[in-house]
Each structure stands twice: as structure tokens, then as C-alpha cells.
PDB file of N, CA and C in Angstrom:
ATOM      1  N   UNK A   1      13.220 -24.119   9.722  1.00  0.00           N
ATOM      2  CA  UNK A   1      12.603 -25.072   8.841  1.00  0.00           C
ATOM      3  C   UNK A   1      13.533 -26.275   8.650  1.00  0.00           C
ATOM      4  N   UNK A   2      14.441 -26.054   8.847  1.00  0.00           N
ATOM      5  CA  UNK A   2      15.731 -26.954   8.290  1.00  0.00           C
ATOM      6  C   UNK A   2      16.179 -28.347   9.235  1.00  0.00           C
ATOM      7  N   UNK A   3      15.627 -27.472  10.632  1.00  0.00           N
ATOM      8  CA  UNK A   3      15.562 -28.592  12.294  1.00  0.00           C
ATOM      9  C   UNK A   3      14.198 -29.271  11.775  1.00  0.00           C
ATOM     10  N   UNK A   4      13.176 -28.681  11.507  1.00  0.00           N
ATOM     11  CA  UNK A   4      12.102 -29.196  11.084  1.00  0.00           C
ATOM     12  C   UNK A   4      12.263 -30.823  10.491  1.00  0.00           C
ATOM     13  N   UNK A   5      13.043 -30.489   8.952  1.00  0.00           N
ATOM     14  CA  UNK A   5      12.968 -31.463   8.178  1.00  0.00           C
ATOM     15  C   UNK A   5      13.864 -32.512   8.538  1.00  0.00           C
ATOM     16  N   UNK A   6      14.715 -31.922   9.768  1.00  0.00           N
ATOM     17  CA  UNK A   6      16.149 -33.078  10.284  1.00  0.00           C
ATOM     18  C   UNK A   6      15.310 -34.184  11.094  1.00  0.00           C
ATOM     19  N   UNK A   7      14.207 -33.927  11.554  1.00  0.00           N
ATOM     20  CA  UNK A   7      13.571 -35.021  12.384  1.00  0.00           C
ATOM     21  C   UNK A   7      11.694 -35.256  12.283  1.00  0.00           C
ATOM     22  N   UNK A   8      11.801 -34.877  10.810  1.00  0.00           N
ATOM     23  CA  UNK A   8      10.676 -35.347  10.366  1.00  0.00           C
ATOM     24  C   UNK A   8      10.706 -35.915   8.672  1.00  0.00           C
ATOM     25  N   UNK A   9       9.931 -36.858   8.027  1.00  0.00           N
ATOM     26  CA  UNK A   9       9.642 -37.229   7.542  1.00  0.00           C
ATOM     27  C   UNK A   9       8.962 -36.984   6.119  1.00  0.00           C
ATOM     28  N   UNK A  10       9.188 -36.335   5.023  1.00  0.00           N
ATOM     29  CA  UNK A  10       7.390 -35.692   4.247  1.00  0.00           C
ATOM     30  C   UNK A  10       6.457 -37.620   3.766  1.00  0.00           C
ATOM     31  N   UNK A  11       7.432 -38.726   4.491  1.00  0.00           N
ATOM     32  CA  UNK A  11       6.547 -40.021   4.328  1.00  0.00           C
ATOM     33  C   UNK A  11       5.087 -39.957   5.109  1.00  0.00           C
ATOM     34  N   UNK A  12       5.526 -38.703   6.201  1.00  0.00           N
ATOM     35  CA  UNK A  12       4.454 -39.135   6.924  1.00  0.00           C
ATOM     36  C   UNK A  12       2.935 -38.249   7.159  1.00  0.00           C
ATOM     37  N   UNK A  13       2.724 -37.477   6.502  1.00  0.00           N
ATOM     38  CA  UNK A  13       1.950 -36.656   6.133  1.00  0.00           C
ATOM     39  C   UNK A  13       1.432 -36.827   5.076  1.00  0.00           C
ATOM     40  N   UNK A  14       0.062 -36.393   5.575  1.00  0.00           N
ATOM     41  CA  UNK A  14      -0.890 -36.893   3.725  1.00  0.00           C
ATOM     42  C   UNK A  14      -0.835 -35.941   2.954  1.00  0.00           C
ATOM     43  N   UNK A  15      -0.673 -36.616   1.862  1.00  0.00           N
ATOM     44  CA  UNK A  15      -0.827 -35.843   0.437  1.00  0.00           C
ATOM     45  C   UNK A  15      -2.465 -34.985   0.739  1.00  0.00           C
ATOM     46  N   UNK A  16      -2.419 -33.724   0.362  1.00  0.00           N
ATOM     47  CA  UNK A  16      -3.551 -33.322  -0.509  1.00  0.00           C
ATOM     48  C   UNK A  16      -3.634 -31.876  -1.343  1.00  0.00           C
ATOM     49  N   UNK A  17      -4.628 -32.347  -2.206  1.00  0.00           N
ATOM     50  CA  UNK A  17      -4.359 -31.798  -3.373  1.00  0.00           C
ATOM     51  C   UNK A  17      -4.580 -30.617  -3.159  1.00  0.00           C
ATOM     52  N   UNK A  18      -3.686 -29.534  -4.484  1.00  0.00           N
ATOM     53  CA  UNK A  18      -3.667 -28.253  -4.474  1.00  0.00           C
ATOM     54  C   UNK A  18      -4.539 -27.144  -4.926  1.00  0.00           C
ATOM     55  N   UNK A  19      -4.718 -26.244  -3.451  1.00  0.00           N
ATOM     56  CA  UNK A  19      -5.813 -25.420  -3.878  1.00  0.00           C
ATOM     57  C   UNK A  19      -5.455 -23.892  -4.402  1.00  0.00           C
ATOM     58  N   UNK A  20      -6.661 -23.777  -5.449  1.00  0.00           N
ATOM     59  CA  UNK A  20      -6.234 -22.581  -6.468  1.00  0.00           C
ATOM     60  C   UNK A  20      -6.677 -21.449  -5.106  1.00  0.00           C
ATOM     61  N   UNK A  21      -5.359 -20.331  -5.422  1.00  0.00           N
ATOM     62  CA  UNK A  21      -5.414 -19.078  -4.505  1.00  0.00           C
ATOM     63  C   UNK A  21      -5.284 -18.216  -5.501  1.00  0.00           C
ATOM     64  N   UNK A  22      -6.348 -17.042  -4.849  1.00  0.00           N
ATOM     65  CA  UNK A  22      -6.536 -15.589  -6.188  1.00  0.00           C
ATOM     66  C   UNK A  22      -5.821 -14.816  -5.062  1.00  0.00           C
ATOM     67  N   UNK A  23      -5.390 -14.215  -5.758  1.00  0.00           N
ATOM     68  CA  UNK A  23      -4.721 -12.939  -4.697  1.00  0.00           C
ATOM     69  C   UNK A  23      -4.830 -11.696  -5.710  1.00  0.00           C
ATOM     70  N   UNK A  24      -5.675 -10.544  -4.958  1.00  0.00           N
ATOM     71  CA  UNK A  24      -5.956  -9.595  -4.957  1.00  0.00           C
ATOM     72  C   UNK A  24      -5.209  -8.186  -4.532  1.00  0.00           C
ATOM     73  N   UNK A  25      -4.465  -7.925  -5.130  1.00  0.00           N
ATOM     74  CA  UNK A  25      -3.401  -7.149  -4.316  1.00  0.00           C
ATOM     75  C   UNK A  25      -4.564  -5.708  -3.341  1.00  0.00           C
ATOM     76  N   UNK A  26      -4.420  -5.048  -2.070  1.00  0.00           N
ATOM     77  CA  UNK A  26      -4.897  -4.082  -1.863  1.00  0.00           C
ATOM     78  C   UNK A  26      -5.143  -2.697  -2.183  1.00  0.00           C
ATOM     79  N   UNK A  27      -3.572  -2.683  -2.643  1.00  0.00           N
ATOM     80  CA  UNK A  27      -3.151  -1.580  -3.048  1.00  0.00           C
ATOM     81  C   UNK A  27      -2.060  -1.567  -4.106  1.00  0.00           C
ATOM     82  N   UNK A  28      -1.743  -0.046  -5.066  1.00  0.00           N
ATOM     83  CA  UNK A  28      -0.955  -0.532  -6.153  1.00  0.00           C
ATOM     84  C   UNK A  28       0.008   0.764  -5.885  1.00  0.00           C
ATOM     85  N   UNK A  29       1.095   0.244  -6.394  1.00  0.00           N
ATOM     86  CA  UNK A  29       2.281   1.677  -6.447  1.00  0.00           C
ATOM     87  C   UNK A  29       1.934   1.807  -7.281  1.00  0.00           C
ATOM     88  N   UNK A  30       2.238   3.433  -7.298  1.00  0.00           N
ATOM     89  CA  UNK A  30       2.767   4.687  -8.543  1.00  0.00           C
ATOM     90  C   UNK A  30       3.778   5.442  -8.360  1.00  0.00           C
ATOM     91  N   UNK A  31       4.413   5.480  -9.275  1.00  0.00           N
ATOM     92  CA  UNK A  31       6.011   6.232  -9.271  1.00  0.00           C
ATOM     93  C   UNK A  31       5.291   7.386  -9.607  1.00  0.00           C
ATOM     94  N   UNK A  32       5.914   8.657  -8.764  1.00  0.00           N
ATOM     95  CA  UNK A  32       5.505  10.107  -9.396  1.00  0.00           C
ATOM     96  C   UNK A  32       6.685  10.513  -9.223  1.00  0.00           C
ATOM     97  N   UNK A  33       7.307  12.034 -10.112  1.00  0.00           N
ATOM     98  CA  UNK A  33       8.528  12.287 -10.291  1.00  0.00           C
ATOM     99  C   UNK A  33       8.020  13.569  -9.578  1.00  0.00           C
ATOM    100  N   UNK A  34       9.128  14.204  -8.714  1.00  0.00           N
ATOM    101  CA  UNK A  34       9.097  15.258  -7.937  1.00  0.00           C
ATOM    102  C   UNK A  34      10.097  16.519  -8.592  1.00  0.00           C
ATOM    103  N   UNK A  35       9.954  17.420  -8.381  1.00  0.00           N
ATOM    104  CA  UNK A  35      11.188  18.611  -8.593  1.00  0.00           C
ATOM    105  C   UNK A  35      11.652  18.658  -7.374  1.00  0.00           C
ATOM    106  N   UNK A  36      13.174  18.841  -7.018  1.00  0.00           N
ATOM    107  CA  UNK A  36      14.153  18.716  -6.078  1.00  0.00           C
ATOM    108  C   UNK A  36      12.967  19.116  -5.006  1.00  0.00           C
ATOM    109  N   UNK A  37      12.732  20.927  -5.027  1.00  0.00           N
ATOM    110  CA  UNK A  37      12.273  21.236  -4.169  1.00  0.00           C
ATOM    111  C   UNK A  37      10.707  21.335  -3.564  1.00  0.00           C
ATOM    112  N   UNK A  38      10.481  20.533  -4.433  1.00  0.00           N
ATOM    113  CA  UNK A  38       9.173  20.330  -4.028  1.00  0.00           C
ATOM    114  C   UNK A  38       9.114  18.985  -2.898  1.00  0.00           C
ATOM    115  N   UNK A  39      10.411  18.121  -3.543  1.00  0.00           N
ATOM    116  CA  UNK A  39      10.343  16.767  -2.982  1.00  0.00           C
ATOM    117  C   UNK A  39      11.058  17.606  -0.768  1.00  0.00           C
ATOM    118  N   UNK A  40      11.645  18.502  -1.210  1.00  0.00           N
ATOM    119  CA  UNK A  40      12.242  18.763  -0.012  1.00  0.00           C
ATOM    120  C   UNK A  40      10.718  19.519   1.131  1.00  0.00           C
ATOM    121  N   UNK A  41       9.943  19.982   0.431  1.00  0.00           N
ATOM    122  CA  UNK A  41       8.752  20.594   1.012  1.00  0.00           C
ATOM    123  C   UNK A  41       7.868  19.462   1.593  1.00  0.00           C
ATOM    124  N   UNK A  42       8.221  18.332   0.759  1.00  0.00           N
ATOM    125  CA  UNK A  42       6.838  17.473   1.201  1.00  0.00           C
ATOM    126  C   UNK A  42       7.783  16.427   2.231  1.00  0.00           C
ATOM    127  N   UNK A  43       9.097  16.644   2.175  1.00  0.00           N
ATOM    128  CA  UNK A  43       9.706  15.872   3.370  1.00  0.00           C
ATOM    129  C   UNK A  43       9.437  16.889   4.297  1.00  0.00           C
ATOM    130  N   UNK A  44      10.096  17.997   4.489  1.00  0.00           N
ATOM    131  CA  UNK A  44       9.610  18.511   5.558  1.00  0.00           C
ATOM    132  C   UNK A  44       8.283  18.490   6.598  1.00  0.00           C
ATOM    133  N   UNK A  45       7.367  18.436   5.500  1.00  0.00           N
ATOM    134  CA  UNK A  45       5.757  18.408   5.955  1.00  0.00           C
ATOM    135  C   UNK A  45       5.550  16.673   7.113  1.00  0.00           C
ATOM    136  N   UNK A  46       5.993  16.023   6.187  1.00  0.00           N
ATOM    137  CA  UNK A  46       5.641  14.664   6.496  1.00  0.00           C
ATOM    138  C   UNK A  46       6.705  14.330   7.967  1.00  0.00           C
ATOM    139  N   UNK A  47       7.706  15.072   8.095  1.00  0.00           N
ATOM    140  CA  UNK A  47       8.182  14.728   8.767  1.00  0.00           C
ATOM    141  C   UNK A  47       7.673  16.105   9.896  1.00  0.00           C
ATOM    142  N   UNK A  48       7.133  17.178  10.247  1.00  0.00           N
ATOM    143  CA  UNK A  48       6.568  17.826  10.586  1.00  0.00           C
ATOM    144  C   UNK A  48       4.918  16.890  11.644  1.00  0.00           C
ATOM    145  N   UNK A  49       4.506  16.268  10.535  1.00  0.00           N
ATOM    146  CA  UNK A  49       3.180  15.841  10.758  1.00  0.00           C
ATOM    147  C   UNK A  49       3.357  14.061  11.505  1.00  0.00           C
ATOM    148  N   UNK A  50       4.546  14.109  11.135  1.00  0.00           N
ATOM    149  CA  UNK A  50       4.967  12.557  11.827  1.00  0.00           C
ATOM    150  C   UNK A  50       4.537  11.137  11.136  1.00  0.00           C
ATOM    151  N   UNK A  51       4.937  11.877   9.983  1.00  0.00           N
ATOM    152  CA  UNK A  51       4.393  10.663   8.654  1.00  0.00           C
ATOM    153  C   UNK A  51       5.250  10.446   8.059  1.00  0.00           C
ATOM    154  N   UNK A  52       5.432   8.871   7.296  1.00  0.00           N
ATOM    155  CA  UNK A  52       6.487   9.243   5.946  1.00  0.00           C
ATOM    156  C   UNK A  52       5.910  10.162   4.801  1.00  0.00           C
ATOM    157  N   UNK A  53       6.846  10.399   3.477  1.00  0.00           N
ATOM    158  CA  UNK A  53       6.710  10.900   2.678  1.00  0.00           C
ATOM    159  C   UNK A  53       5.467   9.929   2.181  1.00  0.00           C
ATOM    160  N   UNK A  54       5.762   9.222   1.308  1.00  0.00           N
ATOM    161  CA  UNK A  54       4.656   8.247   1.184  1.00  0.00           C
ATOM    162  C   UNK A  54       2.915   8.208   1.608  1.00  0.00           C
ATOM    163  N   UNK A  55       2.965   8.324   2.907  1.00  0.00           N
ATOM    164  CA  UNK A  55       1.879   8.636   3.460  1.00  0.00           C
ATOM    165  C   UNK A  55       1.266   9.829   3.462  1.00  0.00           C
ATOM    166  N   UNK A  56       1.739  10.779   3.458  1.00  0.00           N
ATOM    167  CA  UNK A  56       1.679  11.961   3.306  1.00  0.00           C
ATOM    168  C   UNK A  56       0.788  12.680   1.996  1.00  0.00           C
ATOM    169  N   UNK A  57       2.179  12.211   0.967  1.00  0.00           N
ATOM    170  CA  UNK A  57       1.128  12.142  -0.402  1.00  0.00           C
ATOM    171  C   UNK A  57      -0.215  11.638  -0.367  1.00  0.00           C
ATOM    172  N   UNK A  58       0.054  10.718  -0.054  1.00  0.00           N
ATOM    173  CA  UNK A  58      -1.383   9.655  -0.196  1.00  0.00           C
ATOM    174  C   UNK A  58      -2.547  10.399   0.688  1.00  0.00           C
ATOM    175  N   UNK A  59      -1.908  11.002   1.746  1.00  0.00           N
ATOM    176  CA  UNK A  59      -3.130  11.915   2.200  1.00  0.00           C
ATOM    177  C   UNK A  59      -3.695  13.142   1.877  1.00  0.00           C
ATOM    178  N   UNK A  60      -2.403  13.965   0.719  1.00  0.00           N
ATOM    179  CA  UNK A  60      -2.953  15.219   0.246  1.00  0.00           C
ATOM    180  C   UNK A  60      -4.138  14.693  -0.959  1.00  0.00           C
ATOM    181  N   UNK A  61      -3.525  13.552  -1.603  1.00  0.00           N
ATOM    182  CA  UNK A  61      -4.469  12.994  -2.952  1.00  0.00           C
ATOM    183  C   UNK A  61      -5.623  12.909  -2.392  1.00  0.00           C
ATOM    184  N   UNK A  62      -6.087  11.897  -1.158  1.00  0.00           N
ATOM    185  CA  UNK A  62      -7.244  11.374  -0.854  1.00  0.00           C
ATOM    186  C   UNK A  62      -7.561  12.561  -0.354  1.00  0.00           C
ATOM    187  N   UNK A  63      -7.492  13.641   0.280  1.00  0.00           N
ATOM    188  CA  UNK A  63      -8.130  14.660   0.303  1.00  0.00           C
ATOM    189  C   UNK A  63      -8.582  15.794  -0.454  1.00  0.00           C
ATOM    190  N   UNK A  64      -7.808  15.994  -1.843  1.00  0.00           N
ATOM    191  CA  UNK A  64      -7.751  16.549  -2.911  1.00  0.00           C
ATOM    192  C   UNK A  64      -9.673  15.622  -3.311  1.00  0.00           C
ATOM    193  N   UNK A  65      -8.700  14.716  -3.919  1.00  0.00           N
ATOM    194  CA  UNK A  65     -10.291  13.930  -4.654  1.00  0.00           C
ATOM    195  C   UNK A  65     -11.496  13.685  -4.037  1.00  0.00           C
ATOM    196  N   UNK A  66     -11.163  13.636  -2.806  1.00  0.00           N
ATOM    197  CA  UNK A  66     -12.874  13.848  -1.784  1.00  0.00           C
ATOM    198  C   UNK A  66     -13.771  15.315  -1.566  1.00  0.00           C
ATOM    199  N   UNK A  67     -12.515  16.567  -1.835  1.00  0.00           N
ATOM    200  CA  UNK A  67     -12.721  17.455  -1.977  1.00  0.00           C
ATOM    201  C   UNK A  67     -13.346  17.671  -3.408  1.00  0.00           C
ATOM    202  N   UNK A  68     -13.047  17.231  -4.269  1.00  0.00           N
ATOM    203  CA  UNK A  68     -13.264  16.914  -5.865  1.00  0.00           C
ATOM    204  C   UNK A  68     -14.885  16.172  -5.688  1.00  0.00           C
ATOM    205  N   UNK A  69     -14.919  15.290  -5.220  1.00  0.00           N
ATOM    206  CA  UNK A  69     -16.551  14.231  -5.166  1.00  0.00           C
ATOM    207  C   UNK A  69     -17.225  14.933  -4.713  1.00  0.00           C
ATOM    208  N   UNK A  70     -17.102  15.783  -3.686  1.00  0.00           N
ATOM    209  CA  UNK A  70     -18.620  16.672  -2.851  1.00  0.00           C
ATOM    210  C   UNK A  70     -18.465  17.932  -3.164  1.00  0.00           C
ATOM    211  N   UNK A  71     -17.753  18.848  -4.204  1.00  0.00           N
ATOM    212  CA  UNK A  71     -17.860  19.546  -5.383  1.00  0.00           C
ATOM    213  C   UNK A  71     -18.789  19.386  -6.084  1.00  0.00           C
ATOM    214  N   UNK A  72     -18.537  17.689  -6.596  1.00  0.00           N
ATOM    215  CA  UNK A  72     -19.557  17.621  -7.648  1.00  0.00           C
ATOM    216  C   UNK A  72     -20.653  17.110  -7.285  1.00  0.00           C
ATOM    217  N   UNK A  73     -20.617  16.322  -6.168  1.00  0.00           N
ATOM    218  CA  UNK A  73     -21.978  16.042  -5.452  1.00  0.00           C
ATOM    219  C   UNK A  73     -22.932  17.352  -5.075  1.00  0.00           C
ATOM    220  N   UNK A  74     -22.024  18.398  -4.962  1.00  0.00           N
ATOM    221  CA  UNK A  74     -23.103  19.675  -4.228  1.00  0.00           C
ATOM    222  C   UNK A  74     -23.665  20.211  -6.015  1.00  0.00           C
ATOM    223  N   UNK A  75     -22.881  20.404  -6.980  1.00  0.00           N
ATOM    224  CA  UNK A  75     -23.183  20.649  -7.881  1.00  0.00           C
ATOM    225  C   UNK A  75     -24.522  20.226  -9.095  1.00  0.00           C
ATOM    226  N   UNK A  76     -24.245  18.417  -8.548  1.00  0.00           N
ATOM    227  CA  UNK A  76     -25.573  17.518  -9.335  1.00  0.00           C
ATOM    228  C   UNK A  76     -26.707  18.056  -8.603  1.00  0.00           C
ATOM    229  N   UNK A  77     -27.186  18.649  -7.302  1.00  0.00           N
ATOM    230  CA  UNK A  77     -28.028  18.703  -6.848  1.00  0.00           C
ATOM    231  C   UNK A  77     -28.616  20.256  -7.119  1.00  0.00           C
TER     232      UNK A  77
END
């Protein structure tokens, strides 16, 4: 950026005015607290399955709670 500004100008570029940006984040952290050995079980796994830890979780949850929705989906019916 710095070669940029050594042989250019901001005289020479038009002004224009500033546009409002929303930003939506995708996704949100959550800190969860582990017991030693639990945290050592779910490294193992993840690194077993060729995932981070991180990911891992995130895949027992999303499978937990989908398991949870068509529970109760079989149930309303």
C-alpha cells in the first residue's frame, strides 16, 4: 500500500460519498468450560476423526439438537 501512495496522488480520484455497511456476523462464539478429562476425550476424538476440537463439538451439538427436532416432530404427529 505504501508503493501505492509513493506514486499516486488521493488529488486524483473522485470523492464519493460514504456508504452505510450492515454486517451481519455468520456465526457467534461460545466459551464452554470442559473438565480436564473430558477436554482430553474430545481431543482425542477430533483428532481421530480428522477435525479440530472446535469442529467437532459443533458437530456433536448439531447432531444432538436435530436428534432433539425429529423427536419432537415424530411426537406432534
Amino acid at each position: 500500500m505504501a508503493k501505492f501512495w509513493e506514486s499516486h496522488d488521493s488529488e486524483n480520484f473522485e470523492r464519493q460519498g460514504v456508504e452505510e455497511v450492515s454486517y451481519r456476523p455468520k456465526r457467534v462464539v461460545l466459551s464452554v468450560r470442559f473438565d480436564p478429562g473430558d477436554l482430553v476425550a474430545i481431543t482425542r476424538a477430533a483428532r481421530k476423526s480428522g477435525v479440530d476440537r472446535s469442529t467437532l463439538v459443533r458437530m456433536m451439538v448439531r447432531k444432538q439438537l436435530l436428534a432433539e427436532h425429529e423427536d419432537r416432530t415424530d411426537r406432534a404427529r
